[in-house]
N, C-alpha and C. Protein backbone atom coordinates (compact mmCIF):
# COMPACT_ATOMS: atom_id res chain seq x y z
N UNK A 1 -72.56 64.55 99.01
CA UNK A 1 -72.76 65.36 100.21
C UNK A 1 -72.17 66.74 99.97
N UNK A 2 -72.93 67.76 100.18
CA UNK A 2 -72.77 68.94 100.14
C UNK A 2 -71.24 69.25 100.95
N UNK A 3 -70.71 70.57 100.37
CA UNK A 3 -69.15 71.08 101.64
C UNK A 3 -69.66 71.42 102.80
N UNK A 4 -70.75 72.25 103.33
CA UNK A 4 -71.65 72.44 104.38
C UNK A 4 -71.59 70.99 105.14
N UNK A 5 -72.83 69.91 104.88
CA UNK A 5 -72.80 68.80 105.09
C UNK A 5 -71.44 68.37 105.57
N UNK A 6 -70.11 67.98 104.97
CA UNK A 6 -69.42 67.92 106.29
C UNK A 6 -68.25 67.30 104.28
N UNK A 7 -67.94 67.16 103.40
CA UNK A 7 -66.70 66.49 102.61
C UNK A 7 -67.21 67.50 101.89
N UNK A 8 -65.65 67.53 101.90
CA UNK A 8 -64.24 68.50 100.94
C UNK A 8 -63.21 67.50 100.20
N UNK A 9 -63.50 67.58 98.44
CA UNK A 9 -62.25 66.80 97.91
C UNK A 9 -61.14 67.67 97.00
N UNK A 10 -60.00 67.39 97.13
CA UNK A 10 -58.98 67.66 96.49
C UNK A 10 -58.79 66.77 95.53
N UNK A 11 -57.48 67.08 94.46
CA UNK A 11 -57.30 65.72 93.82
C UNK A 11 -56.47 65.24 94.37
N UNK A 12 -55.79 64.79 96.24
CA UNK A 12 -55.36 63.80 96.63
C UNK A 12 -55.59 63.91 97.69
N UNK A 13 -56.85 64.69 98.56
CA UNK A 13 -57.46 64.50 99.89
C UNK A 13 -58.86 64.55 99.57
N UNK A 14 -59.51 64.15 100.94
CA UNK A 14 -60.97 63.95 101.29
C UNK A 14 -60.38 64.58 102.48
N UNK A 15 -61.53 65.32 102.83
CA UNK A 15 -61.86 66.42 104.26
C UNK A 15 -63.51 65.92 104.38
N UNK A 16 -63.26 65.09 105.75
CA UNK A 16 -64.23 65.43 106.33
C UNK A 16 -64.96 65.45 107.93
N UNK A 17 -66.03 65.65 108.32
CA UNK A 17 -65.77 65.84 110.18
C UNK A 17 -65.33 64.30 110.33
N UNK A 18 -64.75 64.25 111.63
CA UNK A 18 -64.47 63.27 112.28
C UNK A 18 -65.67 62.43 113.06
N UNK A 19 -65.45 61.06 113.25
CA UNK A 19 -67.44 60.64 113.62
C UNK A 19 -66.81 59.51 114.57
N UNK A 20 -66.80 58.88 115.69
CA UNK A 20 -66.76 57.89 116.92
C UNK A 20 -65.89 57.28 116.08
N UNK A 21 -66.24 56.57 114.98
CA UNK A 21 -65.65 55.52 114.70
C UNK A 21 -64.34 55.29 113.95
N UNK A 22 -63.79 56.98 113.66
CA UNK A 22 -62.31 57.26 113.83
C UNK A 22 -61.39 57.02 114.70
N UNK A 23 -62.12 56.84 116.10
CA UNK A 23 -61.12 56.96 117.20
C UNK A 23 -59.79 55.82 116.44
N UNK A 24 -59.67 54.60 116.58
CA UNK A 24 -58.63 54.05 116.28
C UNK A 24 -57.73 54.88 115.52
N UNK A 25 -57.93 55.40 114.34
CA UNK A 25 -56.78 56.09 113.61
C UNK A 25 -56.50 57.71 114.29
N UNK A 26 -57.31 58.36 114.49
CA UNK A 26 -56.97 59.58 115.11
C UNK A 26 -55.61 59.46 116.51
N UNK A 27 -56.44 58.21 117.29
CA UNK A 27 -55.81 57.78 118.52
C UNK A 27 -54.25 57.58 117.93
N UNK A 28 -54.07 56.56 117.02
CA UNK A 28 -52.85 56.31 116.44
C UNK A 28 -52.10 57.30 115.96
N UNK A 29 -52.45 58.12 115.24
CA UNK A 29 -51.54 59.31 115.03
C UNK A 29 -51.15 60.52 116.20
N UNK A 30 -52.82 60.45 116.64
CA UNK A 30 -52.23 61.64 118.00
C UNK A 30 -51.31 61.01 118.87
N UNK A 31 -51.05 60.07 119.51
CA UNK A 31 -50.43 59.30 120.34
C UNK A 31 -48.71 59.23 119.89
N UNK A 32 -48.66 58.71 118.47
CA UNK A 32 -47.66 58.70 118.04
C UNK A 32 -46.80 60.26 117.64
N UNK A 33 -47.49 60.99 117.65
CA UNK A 33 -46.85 62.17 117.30
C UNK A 33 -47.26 63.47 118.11
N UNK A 34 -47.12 62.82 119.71
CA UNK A 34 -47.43 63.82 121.10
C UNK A 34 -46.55 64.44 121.24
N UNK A 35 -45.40 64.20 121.09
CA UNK A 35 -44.20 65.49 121.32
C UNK A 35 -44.18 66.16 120.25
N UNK A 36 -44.26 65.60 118.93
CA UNK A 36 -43.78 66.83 118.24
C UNK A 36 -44.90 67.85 117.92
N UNK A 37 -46.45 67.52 118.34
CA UNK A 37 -47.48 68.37 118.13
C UNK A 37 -47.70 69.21 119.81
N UNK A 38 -47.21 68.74 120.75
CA UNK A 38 -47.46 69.15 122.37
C UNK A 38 -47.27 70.73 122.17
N UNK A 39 -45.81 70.82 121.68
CA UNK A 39 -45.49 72.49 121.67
C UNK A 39 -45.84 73.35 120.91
N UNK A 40 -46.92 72.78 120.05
CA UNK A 40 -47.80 74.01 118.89
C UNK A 40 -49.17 73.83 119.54
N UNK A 41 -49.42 73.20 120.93
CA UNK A 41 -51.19 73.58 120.48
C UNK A 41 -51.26 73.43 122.56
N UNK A 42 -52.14 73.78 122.76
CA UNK A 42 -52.76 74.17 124.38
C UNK A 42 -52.70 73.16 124.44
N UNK A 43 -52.31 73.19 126.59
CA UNK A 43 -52.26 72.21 126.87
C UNK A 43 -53.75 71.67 127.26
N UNK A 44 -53.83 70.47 127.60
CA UNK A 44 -55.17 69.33 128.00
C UNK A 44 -55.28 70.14 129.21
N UNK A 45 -56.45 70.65 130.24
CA UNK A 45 -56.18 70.69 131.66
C UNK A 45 -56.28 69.00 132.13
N UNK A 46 -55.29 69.52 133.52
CA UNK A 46 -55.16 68.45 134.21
C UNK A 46 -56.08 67.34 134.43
N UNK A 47 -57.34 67.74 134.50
CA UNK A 47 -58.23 66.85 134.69
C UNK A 47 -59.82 66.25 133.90
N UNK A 48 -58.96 66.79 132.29
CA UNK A 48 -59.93 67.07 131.83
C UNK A 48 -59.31 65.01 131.00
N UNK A 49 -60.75 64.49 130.68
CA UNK A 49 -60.18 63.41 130.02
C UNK A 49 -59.46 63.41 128.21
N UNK A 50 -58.65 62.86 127.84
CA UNK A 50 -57.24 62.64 127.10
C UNK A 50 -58.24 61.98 125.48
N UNK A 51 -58.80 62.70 124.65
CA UNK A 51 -59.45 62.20 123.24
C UNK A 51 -58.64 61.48 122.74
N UNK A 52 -57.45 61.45 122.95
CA UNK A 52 -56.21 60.37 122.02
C UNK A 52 -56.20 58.73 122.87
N UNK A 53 -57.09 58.79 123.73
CA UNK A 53 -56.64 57.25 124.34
C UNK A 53 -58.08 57.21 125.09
N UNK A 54 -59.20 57.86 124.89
CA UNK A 54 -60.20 57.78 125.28
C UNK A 54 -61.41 57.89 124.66
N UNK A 55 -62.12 56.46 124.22
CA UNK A 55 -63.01 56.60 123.26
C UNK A 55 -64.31 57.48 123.15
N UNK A 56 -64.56 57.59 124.89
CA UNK A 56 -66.02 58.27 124.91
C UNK A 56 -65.17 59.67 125.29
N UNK A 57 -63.96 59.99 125.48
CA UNK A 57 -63.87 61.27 125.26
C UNK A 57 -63.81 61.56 123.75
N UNK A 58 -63.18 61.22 122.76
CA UNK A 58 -63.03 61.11 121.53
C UNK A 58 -64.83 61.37 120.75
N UNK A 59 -65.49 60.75 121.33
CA UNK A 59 -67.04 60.31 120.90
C UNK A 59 -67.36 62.27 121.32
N UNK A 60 -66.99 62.74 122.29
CA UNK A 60 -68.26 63.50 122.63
C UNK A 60 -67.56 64.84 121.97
N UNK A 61 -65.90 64.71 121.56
CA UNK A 61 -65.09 65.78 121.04
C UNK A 61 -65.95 65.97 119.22
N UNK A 62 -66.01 64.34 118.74
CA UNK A 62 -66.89 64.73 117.75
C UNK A 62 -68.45 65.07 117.68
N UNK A 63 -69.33 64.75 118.63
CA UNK A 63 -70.08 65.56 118.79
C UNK A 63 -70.45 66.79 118.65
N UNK A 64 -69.83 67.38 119.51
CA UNK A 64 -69.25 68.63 120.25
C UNK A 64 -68.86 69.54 118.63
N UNK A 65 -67.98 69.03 117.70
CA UNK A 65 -68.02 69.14 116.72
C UNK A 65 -69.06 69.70 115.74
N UNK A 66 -70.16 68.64 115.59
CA UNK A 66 -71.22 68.48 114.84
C UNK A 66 -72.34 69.51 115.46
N UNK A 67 -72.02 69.99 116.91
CA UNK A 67 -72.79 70.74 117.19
C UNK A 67 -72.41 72.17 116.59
N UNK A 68 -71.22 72.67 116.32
CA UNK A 68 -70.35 73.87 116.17
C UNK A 68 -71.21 74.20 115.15
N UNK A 69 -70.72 72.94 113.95
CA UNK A 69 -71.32 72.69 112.41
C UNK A 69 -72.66 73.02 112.31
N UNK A 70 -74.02 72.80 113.56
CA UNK A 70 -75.11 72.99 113.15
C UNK A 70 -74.99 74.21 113.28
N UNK A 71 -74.70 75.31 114.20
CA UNK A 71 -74.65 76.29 114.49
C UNK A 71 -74.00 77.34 114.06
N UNK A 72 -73.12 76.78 112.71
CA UNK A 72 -72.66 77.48 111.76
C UNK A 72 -71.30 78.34 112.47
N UNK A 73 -70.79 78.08 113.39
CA UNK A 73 -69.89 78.49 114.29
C UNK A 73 -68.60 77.98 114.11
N UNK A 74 -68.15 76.94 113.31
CA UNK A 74 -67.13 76.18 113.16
C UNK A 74 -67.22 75.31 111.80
N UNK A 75 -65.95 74.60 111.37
CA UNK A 75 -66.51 73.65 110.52
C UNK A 75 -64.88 72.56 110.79
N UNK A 76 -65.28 71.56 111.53
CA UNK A 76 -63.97 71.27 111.44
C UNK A 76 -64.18 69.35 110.52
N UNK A 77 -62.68 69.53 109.92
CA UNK A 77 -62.10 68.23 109.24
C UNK A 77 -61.25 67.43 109.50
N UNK A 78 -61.17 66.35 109.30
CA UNK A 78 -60.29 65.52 109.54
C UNK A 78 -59.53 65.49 107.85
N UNK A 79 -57.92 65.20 107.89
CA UNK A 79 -57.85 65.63 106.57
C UNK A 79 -57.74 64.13 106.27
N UNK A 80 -58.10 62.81 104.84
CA UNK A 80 -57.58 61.85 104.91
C UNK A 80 -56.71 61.72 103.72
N UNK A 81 -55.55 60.82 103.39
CA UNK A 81 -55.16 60.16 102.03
C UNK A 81 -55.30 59.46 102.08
N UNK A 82 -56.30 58.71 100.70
CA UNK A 82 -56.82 57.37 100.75
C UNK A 82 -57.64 57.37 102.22
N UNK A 83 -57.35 55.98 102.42
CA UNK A 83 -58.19 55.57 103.78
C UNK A 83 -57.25 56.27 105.34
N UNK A 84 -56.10 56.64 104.82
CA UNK A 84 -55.40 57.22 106.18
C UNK A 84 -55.83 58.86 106.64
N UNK A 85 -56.21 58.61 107.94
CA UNK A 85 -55.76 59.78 108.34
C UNK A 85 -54.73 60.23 108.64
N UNK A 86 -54.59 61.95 108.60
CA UNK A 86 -53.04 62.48 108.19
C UNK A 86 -53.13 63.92 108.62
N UNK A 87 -54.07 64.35 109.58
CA UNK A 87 -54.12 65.69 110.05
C UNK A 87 -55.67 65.95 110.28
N UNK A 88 -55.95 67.11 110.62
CA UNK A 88 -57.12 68.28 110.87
C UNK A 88 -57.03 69.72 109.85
N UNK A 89 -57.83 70.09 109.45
CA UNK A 89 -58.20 71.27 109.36
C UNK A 89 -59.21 71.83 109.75
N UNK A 90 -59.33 73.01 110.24
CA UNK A 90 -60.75 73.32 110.66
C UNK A 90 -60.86 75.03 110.80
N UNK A 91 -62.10 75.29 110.42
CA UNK A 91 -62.08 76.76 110.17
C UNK A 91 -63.24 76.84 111.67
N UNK A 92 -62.37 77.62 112.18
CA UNK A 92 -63.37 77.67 113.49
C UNK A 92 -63.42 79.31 114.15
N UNK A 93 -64.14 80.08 115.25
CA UNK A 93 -64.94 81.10 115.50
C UNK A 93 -65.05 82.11 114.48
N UNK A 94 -66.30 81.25 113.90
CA UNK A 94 -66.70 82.10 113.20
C UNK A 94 -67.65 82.83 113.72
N UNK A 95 -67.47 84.32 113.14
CA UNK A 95 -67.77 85.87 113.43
C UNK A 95 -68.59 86.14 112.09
N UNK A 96 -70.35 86.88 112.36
CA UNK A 96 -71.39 87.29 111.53
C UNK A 96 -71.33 88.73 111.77
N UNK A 97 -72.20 89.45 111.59
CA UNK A 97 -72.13 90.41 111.61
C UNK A 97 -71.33 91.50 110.70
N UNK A 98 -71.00 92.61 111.26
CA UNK A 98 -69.84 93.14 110.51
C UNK A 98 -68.51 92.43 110.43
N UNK A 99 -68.28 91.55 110.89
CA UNK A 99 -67.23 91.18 111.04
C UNK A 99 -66.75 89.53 109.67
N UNK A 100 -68.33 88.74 109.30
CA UNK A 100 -67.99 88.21 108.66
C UNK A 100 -66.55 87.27 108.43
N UNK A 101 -65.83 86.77 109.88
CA UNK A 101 -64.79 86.41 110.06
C UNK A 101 -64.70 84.66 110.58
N UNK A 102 -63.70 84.32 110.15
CA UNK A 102 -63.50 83.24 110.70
C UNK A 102 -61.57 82.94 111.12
N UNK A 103 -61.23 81.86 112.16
CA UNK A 103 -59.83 81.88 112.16
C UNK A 103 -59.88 80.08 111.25
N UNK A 104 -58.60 80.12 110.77
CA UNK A 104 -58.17 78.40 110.50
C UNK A 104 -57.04 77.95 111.17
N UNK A 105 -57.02 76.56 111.48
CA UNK A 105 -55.73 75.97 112.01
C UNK A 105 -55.83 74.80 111.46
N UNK A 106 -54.83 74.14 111.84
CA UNK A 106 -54.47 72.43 110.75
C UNK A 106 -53.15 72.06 111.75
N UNK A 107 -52.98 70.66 111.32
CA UNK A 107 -51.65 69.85 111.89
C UNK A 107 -51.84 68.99 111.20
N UNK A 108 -50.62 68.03 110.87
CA UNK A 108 -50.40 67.04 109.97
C UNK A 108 -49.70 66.39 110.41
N UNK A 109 -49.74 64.72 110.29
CA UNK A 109 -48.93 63.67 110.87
C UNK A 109 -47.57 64.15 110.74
N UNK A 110 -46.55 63.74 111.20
CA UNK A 110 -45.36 64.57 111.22
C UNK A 110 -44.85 63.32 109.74
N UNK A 111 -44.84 62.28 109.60
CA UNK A 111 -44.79 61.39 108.86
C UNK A 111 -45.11 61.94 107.44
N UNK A 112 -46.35 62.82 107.04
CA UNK A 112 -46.79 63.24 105.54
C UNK A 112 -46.25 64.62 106.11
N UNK A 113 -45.04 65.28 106.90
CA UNK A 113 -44.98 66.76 106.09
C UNK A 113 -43.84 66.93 105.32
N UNK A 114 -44.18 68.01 104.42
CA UNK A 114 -43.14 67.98 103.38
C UNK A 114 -43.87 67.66 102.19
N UNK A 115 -44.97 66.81 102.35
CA UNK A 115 -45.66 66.30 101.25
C UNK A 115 -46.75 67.51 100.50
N UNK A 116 -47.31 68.14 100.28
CA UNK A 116 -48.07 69.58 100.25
C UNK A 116 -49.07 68.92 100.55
N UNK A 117 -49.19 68.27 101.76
CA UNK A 117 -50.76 68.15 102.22
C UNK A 117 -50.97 69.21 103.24
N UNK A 118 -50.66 69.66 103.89
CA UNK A 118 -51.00 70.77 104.30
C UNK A 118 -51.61 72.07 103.39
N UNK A 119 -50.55 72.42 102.30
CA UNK A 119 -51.55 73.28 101.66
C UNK A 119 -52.74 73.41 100.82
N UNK A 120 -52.27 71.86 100.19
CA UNK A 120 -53.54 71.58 99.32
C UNK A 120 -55.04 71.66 100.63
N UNK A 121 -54.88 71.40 101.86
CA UNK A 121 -56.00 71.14 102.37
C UNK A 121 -56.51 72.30 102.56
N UNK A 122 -55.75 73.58 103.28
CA UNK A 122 -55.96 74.58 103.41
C UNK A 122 -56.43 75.54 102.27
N UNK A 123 -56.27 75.21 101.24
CA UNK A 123 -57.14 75.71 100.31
C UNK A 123 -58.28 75.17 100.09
N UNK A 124 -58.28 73.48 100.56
CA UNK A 124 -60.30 73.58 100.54
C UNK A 124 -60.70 74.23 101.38
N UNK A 125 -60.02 74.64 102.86
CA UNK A 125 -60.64 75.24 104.06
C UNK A 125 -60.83 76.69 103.83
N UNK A 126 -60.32 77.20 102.80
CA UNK A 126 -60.35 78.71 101.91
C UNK A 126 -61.21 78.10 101.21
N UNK A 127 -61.41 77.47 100.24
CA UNK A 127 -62.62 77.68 99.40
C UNK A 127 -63.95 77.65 100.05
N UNK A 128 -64.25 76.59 101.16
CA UNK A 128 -65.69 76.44 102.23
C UNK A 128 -65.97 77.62 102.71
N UNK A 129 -64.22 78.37 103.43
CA UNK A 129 -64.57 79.65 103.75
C UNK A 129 -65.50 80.72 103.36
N UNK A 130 -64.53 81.22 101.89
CA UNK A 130 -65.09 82.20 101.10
C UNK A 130 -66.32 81.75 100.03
N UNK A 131 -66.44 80.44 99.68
CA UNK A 131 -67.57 80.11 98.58
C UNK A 131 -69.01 79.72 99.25
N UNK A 132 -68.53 78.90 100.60
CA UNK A 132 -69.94 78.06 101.34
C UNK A 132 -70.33 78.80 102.19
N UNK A 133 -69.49 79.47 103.00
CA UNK A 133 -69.80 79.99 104.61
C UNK A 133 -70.15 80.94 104.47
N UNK A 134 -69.48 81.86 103.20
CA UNK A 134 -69.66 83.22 102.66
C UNK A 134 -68.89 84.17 103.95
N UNK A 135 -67.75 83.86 103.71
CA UNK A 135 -67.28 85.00 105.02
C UNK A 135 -66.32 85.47 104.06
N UNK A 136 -66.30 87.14 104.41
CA UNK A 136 -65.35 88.02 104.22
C UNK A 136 -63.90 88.40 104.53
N UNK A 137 -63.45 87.20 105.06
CA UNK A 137 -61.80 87.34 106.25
C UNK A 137 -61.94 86.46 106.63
N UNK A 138 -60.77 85.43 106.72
CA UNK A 138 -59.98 84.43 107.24
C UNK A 138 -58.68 84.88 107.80
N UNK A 139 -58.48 84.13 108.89
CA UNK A 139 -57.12 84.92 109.76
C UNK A 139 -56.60 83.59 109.84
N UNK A 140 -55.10 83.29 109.87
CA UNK A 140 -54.55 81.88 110.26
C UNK A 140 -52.94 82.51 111.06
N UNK A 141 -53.28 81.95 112.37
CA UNK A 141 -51.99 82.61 113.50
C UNK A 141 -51.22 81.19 113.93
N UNK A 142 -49.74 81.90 113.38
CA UNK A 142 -48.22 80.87 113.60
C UNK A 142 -47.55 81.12 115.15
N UNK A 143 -46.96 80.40 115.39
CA UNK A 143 -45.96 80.86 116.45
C UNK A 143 -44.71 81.12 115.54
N UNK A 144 -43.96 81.96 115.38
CA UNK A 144 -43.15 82.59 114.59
C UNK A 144 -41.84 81.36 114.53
N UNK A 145 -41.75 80.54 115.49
CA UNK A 145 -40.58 79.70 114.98
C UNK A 145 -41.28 78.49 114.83
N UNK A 146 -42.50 78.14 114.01
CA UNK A 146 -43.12 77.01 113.61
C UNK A 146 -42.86 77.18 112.36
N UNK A 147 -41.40 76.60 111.71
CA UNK A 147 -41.34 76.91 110.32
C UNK A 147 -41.80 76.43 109.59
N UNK A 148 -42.56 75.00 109.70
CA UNK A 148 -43.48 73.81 109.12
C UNK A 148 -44.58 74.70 108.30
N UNK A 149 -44.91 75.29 109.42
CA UNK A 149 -46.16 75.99 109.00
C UNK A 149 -46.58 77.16 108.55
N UNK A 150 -45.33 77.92 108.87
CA UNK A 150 -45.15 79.24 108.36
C UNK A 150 -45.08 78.85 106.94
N UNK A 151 -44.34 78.08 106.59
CA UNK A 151 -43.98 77.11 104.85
C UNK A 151 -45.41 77.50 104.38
N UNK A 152 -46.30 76.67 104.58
CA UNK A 152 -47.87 76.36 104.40
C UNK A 152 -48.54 77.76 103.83
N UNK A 153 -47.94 78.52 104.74
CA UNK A 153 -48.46 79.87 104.48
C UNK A 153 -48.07 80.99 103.25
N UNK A 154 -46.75 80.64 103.64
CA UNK A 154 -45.82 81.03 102.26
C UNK A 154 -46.20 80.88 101.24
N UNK A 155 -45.84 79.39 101.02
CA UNK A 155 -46.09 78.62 99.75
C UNK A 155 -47.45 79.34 98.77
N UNK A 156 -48.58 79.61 99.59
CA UNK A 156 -49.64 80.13 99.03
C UNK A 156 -49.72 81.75 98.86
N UNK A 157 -48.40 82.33 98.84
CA UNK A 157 -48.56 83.91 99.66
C UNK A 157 -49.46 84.79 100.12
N UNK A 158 -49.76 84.00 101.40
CA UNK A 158 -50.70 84.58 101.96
C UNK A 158 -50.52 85.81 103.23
N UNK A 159 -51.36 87.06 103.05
CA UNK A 159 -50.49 88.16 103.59
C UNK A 159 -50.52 87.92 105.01
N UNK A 160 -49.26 88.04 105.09
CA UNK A 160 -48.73 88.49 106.49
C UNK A 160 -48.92 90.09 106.97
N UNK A 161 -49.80 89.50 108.44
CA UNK A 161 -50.25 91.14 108.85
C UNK A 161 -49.06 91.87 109.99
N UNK A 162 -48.53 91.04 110.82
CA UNK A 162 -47.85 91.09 111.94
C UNK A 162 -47.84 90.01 113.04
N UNK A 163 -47.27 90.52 114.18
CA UNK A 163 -47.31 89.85 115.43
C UNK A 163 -47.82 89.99 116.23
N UNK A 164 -48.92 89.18 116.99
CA UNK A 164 -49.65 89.68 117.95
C UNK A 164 -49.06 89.26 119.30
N UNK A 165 -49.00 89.96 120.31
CA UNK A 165 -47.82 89.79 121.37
C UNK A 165 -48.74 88.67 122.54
N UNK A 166 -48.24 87.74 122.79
CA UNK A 166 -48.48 86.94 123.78
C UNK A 166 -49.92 86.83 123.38
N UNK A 167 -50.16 86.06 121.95
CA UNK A 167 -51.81 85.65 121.55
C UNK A 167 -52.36 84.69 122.27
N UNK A 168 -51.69 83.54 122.38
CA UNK A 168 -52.28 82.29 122.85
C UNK A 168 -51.27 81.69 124.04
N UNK A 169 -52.08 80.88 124.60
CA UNK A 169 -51.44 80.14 125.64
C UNK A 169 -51.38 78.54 125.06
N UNK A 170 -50.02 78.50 124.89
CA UNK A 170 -49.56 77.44 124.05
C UNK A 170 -48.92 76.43 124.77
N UNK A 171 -49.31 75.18 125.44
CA UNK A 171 -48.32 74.06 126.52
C UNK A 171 -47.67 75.24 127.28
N UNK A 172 -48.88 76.02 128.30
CA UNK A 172 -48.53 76.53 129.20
C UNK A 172 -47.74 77.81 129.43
N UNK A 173 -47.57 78.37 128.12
CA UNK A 173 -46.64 79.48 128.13
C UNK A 173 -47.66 80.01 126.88
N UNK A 174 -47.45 81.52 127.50
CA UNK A 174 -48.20 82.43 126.64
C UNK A 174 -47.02 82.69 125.23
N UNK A 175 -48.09 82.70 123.83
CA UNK A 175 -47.02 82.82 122.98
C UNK A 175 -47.31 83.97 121.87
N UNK A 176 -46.37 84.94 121.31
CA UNK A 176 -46.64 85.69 120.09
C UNK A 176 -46.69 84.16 118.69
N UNK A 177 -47.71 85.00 118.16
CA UNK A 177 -48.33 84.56 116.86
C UNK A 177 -48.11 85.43 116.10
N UNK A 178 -47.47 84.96 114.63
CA UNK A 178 -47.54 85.81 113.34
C UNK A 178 -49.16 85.93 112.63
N UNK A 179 -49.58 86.71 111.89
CA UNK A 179 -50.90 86.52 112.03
C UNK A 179 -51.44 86.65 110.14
N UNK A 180 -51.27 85.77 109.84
CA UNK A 180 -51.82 85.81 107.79
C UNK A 180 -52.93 86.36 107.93
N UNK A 181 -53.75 86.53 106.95
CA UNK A 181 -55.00 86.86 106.53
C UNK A 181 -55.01 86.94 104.96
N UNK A 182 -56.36 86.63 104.71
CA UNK A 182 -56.89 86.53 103.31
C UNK A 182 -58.31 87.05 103.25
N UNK A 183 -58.82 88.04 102.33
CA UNK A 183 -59.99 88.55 102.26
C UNK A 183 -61.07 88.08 101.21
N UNK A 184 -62.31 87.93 100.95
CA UNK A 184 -62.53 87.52 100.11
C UNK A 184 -62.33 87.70 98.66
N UNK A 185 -62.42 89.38 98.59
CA UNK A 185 -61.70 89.77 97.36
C UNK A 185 -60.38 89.11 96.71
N UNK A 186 -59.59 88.99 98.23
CA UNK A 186 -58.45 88.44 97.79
C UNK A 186 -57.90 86.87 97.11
N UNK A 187 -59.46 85.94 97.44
CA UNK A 187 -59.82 84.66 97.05
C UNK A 187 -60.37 85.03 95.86
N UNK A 188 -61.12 85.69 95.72
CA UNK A 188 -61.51 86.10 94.22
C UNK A 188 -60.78 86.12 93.11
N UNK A 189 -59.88 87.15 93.76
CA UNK A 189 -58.92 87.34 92.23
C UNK A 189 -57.44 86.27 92.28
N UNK A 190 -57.35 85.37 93.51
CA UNK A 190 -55.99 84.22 93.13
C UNK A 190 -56.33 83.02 93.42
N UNK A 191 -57.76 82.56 93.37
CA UNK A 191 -57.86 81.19 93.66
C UNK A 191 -57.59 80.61 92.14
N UNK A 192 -57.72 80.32 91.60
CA UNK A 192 -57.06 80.03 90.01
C UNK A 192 -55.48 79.85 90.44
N UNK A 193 -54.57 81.00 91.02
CA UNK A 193 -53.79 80.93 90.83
C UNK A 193 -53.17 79.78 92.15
N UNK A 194 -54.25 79.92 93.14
CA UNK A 194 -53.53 78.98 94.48
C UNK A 194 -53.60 77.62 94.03
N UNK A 195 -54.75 77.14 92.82
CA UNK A 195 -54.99 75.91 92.24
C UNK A 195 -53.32 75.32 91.98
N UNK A 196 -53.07 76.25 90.96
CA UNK A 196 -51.74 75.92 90.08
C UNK A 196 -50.56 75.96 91.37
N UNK A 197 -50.56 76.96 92.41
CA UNK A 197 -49.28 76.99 93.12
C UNK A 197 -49.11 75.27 93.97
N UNK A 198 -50.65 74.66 94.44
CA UNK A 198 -51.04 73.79 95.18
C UNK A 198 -50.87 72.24 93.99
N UNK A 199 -51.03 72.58 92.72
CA UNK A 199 -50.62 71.60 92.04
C UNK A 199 -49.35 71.03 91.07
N UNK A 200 -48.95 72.48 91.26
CA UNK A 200 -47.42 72.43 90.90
C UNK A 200 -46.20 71.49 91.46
């Protein structure tokens, strides 16, 4: 199956969309690791139904998904090791035009961090970027005391542009984001080298 088509391999992940019949393991990890992911990502509205304990909400989130994917608007992954799931990555609003842009985000079981699954994944979500999607700019925005992930970013030195003041509304409170970026040129001339930093 093509990277388009929906799998991405590393030599110790598989990336690929999420499909109904994940719910059990997705459910299990999101559930189990609700506090420590609550304060990095928007909250649920009140009345909207809960994908971590709800199968046909879960069903229509991957849908919903697959629709992004036809429309070339998104591309999102589930990251796995072996048969476990162990996070998301997903390169999502993507921008044509002059702009040729897309943003990425990821989370990882709190259980595998530390492990470089985070970065190894994020470099397939850079390679789909710049090799499949053909986009010119990738942006990936931290909350400045998410040191987990700021790591992620590091590790690969990926440039840091600044802070954007009160970017997102994060569990209810508006938050500044540090803001990376990588250009394609800039995949050009260090993917070789992100190989070796990611397998080191």
């Amino acid at each position: 199956m093509s990277a388009l088509a929906g799998e991405l391999y590393t030599s110790r992940l598989m990336l690929r969309p999420l499909r109904a019949a994940d719910f059990p393991a997705w459910s299990e990890v999101r559930i189990r690791c609700a506090d420590y992911l609550r304060v990095w990502e928007p909250a649920r509205p009140p009345d909207a139904p809960d994908p971590s304990t709800d199968p046909v909400a879960f069903a229509t989130r991957c849908a919903s998904r697959d629709r992004e994917r036809q429309l070339g608007v998104a591309y999102a992954h589930g990251i796995f090791r072996g048969r476990n799931l162990v996070g998301e990555m997903n390169l999502s609003n993507v921008r044509r035009g002059p702009f040729q842009s897309g943003d990425i985000g990821y989370w990882v079981d709190q259980r595998c961090t530390g492990n470089g699954i985070a970065p190894e994944a994020l470099l397939a979500a850079l390679g789909l970027a710049f090799e499949q999607v053909d986009l010119h700019r990738v942006e990936i925005s931290i909350i400045p005391r998410n040191s987990r992930s700021r790591r992620v970013v590091e590790k690969l030195g990926i440039r840091e542009e600044g802070v954007a003041r009160e970017f997102l509304e994060i569990n209810g409170v508006w938050e500044d984001h540090s803001r990376y970026a990588m250009t394609s040129q800039e995949w050009l001339e260090r993917s070789d080298e992100l190989q070796r930093l990611v397998q080191g």
